[in-house]
Protein backbone atom coordinates (compact mmCIF):
# COMPACT_ATOMS: atom_id res chain seq x y z
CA UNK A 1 17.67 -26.67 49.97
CA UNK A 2 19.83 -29.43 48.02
CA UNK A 3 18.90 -32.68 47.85
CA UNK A 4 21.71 -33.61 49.19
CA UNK A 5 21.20 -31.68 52.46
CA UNK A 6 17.62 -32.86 52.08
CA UNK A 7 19.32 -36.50 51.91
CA UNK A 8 21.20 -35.97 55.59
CA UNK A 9 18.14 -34.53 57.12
CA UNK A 10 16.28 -37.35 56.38
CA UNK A 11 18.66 -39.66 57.53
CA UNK A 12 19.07 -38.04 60.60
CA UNK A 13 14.99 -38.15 61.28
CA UNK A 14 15.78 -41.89 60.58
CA UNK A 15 18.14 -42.09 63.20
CA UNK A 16 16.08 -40.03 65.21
CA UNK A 17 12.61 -42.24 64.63
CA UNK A 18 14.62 -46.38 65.74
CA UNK A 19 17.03 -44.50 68.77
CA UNK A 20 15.57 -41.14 69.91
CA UNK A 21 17.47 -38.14 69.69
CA UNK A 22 20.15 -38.64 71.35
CA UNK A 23 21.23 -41.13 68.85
CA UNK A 24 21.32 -38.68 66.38
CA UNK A 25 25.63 -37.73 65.87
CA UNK A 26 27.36 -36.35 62.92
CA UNK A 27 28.93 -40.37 62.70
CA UNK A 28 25.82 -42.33 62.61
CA UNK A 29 24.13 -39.87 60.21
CA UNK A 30 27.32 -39.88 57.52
CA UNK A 31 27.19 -44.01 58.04
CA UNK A 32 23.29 -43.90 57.16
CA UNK A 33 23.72 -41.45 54.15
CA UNK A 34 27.24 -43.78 53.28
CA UNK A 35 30.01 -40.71 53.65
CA UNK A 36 32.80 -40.05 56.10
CA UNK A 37 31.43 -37.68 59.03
CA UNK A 38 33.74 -35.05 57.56
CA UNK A 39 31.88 -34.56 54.54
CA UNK A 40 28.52 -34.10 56.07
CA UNK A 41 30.52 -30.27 57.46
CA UNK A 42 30.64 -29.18 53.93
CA UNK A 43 26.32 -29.07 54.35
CA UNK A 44 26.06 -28.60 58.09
CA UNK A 45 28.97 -26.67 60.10
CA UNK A 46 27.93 -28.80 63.06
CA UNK A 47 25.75 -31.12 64.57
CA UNK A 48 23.92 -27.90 66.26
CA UNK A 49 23.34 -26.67 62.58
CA UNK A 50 22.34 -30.27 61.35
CA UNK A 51 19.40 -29.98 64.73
CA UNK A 52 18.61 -26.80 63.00
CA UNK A 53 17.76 -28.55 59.88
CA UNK A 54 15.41 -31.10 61.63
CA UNK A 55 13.77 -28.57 63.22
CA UNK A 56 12.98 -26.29 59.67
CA UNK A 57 11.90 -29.76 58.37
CA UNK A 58 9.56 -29.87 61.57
CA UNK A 59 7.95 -26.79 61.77
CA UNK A 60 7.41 -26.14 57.98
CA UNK A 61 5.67 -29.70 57.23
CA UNK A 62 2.76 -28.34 59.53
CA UNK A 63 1.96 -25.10 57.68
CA UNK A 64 -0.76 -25.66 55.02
CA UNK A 65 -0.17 -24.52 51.34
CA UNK A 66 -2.81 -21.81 52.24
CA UNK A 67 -3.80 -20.49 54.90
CA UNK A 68 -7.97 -20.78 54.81
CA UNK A 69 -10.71 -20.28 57.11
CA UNK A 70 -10.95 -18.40 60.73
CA UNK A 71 -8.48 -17.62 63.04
CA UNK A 72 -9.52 -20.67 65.35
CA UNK A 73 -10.03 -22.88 62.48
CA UNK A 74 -6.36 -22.19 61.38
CA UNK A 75 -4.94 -22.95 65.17
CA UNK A 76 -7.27 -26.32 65.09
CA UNK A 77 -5.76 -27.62 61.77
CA UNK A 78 -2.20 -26.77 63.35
CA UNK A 79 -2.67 -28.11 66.73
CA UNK A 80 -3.88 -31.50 64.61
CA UNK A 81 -0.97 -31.65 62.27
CA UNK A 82 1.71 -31.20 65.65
CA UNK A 83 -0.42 -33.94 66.99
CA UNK A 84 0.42 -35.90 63.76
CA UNK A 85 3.85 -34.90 63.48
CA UNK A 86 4.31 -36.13 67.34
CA UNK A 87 2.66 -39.14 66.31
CA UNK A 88 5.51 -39.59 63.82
CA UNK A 89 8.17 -38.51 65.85
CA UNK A 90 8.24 -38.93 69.13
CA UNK A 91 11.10 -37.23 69.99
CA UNK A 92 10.04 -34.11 68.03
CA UNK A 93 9.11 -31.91 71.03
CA UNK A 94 12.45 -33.05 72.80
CA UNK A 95 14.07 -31.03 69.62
CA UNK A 96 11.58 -28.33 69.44
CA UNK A 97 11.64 -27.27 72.77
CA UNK A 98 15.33 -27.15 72.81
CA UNK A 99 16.09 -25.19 70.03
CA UNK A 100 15.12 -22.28 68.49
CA UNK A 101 13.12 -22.35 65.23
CA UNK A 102 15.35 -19.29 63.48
CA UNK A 103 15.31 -19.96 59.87
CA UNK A 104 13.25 -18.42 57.24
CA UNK A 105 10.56 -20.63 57.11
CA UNK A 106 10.60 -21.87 60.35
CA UNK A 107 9.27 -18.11 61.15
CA UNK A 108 6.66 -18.35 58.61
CA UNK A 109 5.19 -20.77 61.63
CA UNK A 110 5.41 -17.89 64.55
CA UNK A 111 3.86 -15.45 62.19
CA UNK A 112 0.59 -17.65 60.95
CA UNK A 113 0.25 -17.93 64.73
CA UNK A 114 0.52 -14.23 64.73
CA UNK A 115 -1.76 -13.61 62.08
CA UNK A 116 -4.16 -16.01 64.02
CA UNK A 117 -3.93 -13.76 67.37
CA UNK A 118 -4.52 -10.58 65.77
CA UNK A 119 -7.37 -12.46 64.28
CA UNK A 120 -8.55 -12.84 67.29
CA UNK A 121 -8.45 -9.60 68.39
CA UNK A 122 -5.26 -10.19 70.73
CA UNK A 123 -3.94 -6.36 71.40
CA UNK A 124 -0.51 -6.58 69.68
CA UNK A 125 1.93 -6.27 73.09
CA UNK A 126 0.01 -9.86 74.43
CA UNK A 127 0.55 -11.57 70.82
CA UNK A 128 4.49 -13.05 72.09
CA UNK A 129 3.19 -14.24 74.83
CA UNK A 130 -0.04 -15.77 73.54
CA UNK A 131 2.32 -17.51 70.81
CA UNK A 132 3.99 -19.00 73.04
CA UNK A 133 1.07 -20.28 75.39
CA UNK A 134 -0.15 -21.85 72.20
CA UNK A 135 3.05 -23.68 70.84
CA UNK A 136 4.02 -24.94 74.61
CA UNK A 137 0.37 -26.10 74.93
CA UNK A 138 0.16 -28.28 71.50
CA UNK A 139 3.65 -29.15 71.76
CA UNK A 140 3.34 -30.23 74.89
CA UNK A 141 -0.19 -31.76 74.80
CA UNK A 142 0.69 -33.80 71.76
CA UNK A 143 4.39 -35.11 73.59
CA UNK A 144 2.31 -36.03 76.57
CA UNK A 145 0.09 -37.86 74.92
CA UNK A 146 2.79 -39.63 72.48
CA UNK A 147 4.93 -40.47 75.46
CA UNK A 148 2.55 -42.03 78.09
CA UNK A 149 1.29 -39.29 80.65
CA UNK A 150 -2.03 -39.42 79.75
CA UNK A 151 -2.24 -43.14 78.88
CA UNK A 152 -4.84 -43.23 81.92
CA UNK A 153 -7.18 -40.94 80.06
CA UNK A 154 -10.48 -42.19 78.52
CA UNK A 155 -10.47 -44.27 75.63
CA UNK A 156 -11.95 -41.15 73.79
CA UNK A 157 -9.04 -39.06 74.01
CA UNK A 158 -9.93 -37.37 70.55
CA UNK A 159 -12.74 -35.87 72.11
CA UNK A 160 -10.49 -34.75 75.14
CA UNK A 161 -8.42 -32.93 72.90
CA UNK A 162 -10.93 -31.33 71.12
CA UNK A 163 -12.48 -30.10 74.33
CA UNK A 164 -9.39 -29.01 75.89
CA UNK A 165 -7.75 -27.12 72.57
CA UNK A 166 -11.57 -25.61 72.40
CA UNK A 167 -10.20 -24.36 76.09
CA UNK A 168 -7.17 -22.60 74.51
CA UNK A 169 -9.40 -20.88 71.84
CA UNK A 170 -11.51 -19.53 74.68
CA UNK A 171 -8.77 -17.88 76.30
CA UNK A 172 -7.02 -16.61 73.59
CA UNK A 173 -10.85 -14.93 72.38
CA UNK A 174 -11.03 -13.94 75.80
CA UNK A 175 -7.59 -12.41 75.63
CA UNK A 176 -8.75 -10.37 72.32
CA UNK A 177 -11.81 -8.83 74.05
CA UNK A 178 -10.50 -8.16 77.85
């Protein structure tokens, strides 16, 4: 990627971080990066392809540079950097759940979930539709929590978490040995 494209992805997580997604436009983006909106086309054909970009950005800064340890070890160190990332951005699961993580690496994400199922022991016609349990539970457990519906849990929500992603990892070993 150039640094340049680099450049207008970060400025549009800017945006994103002070006024939410929605303030995110090919104008205020060339303004923050200090070039007419016209120029930002010859790096993103649209606004849909700059969203895109935010969401490679997204999903790649949770995959480790290796993948170590078990299958539910793996899933635990991803659920807690989504966490972190939602932490960060708020209105990251807003994006994610809207649009489709296509590119290149943004599939190296689906398939160390993948790699994780089969781990498991998930019979290969069930591993879609595990991945997707599992990204729509973190996502969504990490928004929630970011957002304000669970501001009326405990004040040891870290331990709720853990409990409840320990939860997931039950069904999804369940799921491997039916």
């Amino acid at each position: 990627m150039s640094r340049r494209r680099q450049e207008i992805i970060d400025a549009a997580m800017a945006i994103a971080d002070t006024g939410g997604l929605d303030a995110v436009s090919m104008r205020t983006v060339a303004e923050r990066v200090g070039v007419t909106p016209m120029a930002l086309y010859r790096h993103f054909t649209s606004k849909l392809a700059l969203l895109d970009g935010m969401v490679e950005r997204l999903v790649t800064s949770l995959l480790p540079e290796r993948a170590t340890g078990t299958w539910d070890e793996r899933l635990t160190a991803l659920a807690h950097a989504y966490r972190g990332l939602a932490q960060r951005h708020p209105w990251s699961a807003q994006l994610l759940f809207s649009r489709p993580s296509v590119t290149p690496d943004a599939v190296r994400v689906t398939e160390f979930i993948y790699a994780a199922l089969r781990e498991a022991g998930v019979p290969e016609p069930h591993v879609g539709r595990l991945e997707r349990l599992v990204t729509t539970f973190v996502i969504g457990y990490a928004a929630s929590e970011v957002l304000g519906r669970f501001a009326h849990r405990s004040p040891d929500f870290n331990a709720e978490f853990e409990a409840d992603l320990a939860d997931l990892k039950r069904l999804i070993k369940a799921a491997g040995n039916p």
